[in-house]
N, C-alpha and C. Protein backbone atom coordinates (compact mmCIF):
# COMPACT_ATOMS: atom_id res chain seq x y z
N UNK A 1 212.34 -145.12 142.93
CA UNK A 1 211.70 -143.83 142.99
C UNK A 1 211.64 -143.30 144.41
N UNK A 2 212.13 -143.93 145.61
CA UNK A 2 211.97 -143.81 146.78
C UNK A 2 213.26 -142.79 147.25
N UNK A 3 212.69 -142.35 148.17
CA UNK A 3 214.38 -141.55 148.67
C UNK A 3 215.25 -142.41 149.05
N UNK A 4 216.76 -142.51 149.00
CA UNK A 4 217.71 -143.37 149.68
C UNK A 4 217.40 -143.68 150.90
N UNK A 5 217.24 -142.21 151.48
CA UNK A 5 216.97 -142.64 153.00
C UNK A 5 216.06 -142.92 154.14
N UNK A 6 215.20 -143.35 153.08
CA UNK A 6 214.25 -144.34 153.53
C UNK A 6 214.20 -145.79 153.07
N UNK A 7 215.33 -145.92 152.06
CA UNK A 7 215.39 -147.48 151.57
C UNK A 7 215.07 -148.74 152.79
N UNK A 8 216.21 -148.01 154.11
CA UNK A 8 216.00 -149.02 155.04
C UNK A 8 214.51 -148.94 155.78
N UNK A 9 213.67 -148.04 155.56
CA UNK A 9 212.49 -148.66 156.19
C UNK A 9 211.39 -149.77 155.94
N UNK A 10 210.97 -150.33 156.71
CA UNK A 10 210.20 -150.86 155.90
C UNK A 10 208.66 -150.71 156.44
N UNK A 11 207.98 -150.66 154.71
CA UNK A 11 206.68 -150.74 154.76
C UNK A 11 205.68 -151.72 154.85
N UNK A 12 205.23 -151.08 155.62
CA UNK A 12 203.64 -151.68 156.57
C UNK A 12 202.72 -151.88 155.66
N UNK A 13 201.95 -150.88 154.88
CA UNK A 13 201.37 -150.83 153.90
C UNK A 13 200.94 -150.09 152.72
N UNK A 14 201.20 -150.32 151.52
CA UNK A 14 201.23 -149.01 150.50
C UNK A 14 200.40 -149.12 149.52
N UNK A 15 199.81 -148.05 148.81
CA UNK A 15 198.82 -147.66 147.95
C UNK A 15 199.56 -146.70 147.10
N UNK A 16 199.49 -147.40 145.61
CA UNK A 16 199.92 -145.91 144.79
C UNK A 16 199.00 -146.02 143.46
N UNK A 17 198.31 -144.44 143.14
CA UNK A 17 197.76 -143.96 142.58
C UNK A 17 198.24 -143.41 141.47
N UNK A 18 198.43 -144.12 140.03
CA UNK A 18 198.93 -143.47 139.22
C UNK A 18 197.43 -142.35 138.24
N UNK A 19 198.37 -141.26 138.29
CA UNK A 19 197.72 -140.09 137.46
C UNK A 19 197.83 -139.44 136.15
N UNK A 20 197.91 -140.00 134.83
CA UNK A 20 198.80 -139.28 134.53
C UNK A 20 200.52 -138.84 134.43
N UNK A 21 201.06 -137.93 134.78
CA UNK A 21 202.54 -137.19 135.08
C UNK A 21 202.55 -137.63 136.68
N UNK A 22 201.68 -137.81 137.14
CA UNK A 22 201.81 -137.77 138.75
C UNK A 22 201.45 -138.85 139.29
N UNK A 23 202.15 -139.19 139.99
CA UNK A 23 201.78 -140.81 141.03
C UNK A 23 202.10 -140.31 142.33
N UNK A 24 200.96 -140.90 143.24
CA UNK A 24 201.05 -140.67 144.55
C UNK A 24 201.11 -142.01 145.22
N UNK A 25 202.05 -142.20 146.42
CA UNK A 25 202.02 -142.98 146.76
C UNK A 25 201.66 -143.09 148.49
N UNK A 26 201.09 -143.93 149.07
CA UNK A 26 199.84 -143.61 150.09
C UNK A 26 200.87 -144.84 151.09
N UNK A 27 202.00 -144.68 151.78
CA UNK A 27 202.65 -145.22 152.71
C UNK A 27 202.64 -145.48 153.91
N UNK A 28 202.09 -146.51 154.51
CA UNK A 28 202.29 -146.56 156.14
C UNK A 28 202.86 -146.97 156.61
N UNK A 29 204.35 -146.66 157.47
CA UNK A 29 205.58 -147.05 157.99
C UNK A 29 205.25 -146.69 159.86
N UNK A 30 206.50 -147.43 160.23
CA UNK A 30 206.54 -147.61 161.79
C UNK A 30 207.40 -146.65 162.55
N UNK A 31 207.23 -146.00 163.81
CA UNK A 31 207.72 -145.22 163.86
C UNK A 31 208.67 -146.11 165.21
N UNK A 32 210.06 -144.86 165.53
CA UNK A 32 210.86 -145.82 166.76
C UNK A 32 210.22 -146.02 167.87
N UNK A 33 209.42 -146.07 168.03
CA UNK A 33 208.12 -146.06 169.35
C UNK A 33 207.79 -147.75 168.82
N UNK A 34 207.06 -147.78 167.77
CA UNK A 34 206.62 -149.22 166.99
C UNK A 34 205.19 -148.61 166.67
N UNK A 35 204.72 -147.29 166.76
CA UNK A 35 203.42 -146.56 165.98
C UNK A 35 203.97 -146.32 164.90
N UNK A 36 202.50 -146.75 164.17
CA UNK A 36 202.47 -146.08 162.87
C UNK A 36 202.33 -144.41 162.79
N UNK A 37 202.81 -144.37 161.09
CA UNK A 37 202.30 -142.85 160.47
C UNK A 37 202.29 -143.00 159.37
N UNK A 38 201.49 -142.27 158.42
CA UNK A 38 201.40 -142.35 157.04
C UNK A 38 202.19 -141.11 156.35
N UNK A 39 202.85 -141.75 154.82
CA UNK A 39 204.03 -140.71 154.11
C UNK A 39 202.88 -140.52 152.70
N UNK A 40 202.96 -139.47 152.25
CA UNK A 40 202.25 -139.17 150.79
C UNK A 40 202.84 -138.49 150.30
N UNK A 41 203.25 -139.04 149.33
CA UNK A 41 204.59 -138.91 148.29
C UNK A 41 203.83 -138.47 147.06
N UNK A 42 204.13 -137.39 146.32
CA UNK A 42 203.63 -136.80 145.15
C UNK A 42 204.99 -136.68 144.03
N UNK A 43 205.02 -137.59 143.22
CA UNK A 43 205.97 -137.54 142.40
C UNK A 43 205.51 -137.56 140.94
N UNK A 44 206.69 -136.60 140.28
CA UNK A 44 205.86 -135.99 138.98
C UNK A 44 207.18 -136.37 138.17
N UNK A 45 206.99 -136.43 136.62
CA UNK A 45 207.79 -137.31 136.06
C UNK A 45 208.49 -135.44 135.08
N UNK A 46 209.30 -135.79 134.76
CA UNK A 46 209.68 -134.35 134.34
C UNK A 46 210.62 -135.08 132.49
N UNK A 47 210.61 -134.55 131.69
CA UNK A 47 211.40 -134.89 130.84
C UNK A 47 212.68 -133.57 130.28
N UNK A 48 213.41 -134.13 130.26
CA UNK A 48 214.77 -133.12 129.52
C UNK A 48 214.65 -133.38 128.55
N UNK A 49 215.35 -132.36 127.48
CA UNK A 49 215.35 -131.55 125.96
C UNK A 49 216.16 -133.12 125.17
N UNK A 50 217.14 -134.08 126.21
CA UNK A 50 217.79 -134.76 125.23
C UNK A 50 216.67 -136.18 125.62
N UNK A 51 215.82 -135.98 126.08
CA UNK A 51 214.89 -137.48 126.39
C UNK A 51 215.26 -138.34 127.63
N UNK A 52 216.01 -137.61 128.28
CA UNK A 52 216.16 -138.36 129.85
C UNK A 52 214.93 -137.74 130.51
N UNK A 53 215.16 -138.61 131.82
CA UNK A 53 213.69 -137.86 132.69
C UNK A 53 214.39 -137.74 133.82
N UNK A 54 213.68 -137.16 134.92
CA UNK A 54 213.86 -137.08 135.88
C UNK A 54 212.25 -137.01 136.75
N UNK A 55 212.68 -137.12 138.79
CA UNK A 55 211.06 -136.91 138.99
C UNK A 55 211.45 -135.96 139.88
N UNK A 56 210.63 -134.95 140.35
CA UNK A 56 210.27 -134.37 141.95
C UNK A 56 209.37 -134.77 142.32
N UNK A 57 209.74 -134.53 143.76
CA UNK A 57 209.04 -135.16 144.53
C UNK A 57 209.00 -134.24 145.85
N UNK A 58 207.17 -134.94 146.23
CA UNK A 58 206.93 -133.63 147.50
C UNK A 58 206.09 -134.84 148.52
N UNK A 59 206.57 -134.62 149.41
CA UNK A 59 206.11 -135.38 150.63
C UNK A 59 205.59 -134.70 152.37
N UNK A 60 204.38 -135.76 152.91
CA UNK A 60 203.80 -135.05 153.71
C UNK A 60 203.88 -136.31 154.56
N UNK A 61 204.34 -136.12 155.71
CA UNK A 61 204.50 -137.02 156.78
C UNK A 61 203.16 -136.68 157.54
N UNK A 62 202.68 -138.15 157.93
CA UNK A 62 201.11 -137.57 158.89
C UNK A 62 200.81 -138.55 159.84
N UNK A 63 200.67 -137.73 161.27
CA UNK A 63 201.01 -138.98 162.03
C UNK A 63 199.37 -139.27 163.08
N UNK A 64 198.91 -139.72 163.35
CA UNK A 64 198.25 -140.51 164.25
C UNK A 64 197.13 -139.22 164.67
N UNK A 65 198.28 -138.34 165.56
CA UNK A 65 197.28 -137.13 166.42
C UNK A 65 196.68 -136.11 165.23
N UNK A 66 196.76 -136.35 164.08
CA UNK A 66 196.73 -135.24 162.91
C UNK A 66 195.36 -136.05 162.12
N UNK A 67 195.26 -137.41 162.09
CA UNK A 67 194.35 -137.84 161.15
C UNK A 67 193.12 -137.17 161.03
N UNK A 68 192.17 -137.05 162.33
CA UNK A 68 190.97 -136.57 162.30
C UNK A 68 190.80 -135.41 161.88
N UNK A 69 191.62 -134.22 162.17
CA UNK A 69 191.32 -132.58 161.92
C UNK A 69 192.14 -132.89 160.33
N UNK A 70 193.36 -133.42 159.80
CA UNK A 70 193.29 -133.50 158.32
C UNK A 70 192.31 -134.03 157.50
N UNK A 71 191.76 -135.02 157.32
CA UNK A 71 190.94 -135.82 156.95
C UNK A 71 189.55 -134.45 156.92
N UNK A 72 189.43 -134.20 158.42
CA UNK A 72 188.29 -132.92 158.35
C UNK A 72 188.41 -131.96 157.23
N UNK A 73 189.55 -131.46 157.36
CA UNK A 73 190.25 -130.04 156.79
C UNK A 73 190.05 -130.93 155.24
N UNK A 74 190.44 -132.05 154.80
CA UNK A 74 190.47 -132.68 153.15
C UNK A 74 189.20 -132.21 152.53
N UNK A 75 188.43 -133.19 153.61
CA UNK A 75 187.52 -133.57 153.17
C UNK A 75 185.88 -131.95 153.52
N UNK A 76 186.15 -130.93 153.96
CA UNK A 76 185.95 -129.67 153.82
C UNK A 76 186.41 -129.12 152.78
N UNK A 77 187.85 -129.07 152.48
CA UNK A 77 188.27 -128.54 151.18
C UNK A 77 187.88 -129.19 149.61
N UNK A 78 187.68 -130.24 150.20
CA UNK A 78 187.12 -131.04 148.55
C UNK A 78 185.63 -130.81 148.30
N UNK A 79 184.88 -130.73 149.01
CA UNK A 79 183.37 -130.34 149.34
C UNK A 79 183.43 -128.80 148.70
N UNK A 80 184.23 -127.88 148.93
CA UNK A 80 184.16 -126.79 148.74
C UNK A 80 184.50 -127.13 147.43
N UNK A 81 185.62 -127.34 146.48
CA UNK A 81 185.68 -127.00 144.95
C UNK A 81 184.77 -127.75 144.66
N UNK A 82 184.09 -128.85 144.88
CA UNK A 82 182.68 -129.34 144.43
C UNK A 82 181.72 -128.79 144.08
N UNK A 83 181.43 -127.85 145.50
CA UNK A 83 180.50 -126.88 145.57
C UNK A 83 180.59 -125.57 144.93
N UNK A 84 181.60 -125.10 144.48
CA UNK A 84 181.88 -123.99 143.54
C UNK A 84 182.22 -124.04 142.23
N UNK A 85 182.70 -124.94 141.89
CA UNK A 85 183.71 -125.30 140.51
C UNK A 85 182.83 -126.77 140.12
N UNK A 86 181.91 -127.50 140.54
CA UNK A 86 182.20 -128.47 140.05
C UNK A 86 182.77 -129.75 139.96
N UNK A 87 182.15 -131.00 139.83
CA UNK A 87 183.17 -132.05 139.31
C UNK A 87 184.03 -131.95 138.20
N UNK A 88 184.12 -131.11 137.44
CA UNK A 88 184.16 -131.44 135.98
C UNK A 88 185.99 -130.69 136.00
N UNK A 89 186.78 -131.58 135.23
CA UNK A 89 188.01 -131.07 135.28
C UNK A 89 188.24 -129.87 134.34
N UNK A 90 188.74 -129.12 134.82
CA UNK A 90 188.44 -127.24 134.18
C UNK A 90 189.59 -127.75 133.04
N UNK A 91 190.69 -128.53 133.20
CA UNK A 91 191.76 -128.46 132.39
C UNK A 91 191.28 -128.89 131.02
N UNK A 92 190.33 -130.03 130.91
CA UNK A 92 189.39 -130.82 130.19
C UNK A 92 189.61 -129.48 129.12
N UNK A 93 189.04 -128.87 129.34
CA UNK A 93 188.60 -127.64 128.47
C UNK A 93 189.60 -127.09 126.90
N UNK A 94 190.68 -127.89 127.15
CA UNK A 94 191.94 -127.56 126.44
C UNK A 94 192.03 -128.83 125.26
N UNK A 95 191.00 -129.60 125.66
CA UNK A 95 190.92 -130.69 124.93
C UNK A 95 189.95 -130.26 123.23
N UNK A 96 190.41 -130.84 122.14
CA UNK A 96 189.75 -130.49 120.99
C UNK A 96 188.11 -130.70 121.52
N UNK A 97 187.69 -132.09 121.56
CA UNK A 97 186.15 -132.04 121.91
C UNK A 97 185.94 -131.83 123.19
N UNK A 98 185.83 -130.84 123.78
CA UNK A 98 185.45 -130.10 124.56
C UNK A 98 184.02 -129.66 124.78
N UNK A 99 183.55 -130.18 125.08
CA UNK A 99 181.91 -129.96 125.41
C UNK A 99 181.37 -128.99 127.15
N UNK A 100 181.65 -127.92 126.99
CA UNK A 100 181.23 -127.14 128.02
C UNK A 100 179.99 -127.93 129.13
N UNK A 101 180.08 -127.85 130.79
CA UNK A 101 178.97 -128.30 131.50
C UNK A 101 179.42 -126.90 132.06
N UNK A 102 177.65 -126.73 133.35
CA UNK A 102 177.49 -125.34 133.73
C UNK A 102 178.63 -125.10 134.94
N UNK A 103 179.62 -124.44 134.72
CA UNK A 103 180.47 -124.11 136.06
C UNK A 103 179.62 -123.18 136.54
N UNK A 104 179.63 -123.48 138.55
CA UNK A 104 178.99 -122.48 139.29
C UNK A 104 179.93 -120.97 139.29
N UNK A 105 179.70 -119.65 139.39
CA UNK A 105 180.98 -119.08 139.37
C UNK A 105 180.52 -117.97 140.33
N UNK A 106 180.96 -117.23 141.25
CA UNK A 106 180.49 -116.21 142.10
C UNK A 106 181.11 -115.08 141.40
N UNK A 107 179.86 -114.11 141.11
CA UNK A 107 180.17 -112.90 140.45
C UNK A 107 180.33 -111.49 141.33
């Protein structure tokens, strides 16, 4: 599931999160210096009409000088749909037993 051309790297240490259609995978590789950086790989499983599959895939390289203000910026943005929307997964809703909780909503 990896790109070719990263076959030859090798990993330091990895975490993958299966979701569902979507698995993320949480990579820390070495850079030509011998520093690390972390890869987060979002790959989604796709199916064709005759039953083959295929995946895409979206990736975010993140290196060292970036951790603190991303991590900030995440972890601000996740606080915020918390704080407006809720824990509660909106998609849920599509489900037969579906039991409504109070979404906050700005009118």
């Amino acid at each position: 599931m990896r790109d070719h051309e990263e076959d030859n790297i090798e990993e330091i240490h990895s975490k993958i999160l299966r979701a569902g259609r979507r698995t993320y995978f949480f990579d820390v590789r070495e850079t030509k210096a011998s520093d690390y950086y972390l890869t987060i790989t979002e790959s989604k499983k796709f199916t064709n009409e005759d039953g083959s599959y295929y995946y895409k895939k979206h990736k975010i390289y993140l290196y060292k000088e970036d951790f603190k203000n991303f991590s900030n910026f995440l972890q601000d943005s996740i606080s915020f749909i918390f704080e407006n929307r809720g824990h509660e997964v909106i998609s849920e809703r599509h489900q037969k037993n579906y039991v409504p909780n109070n979404i906050k909503s700005e009118s």
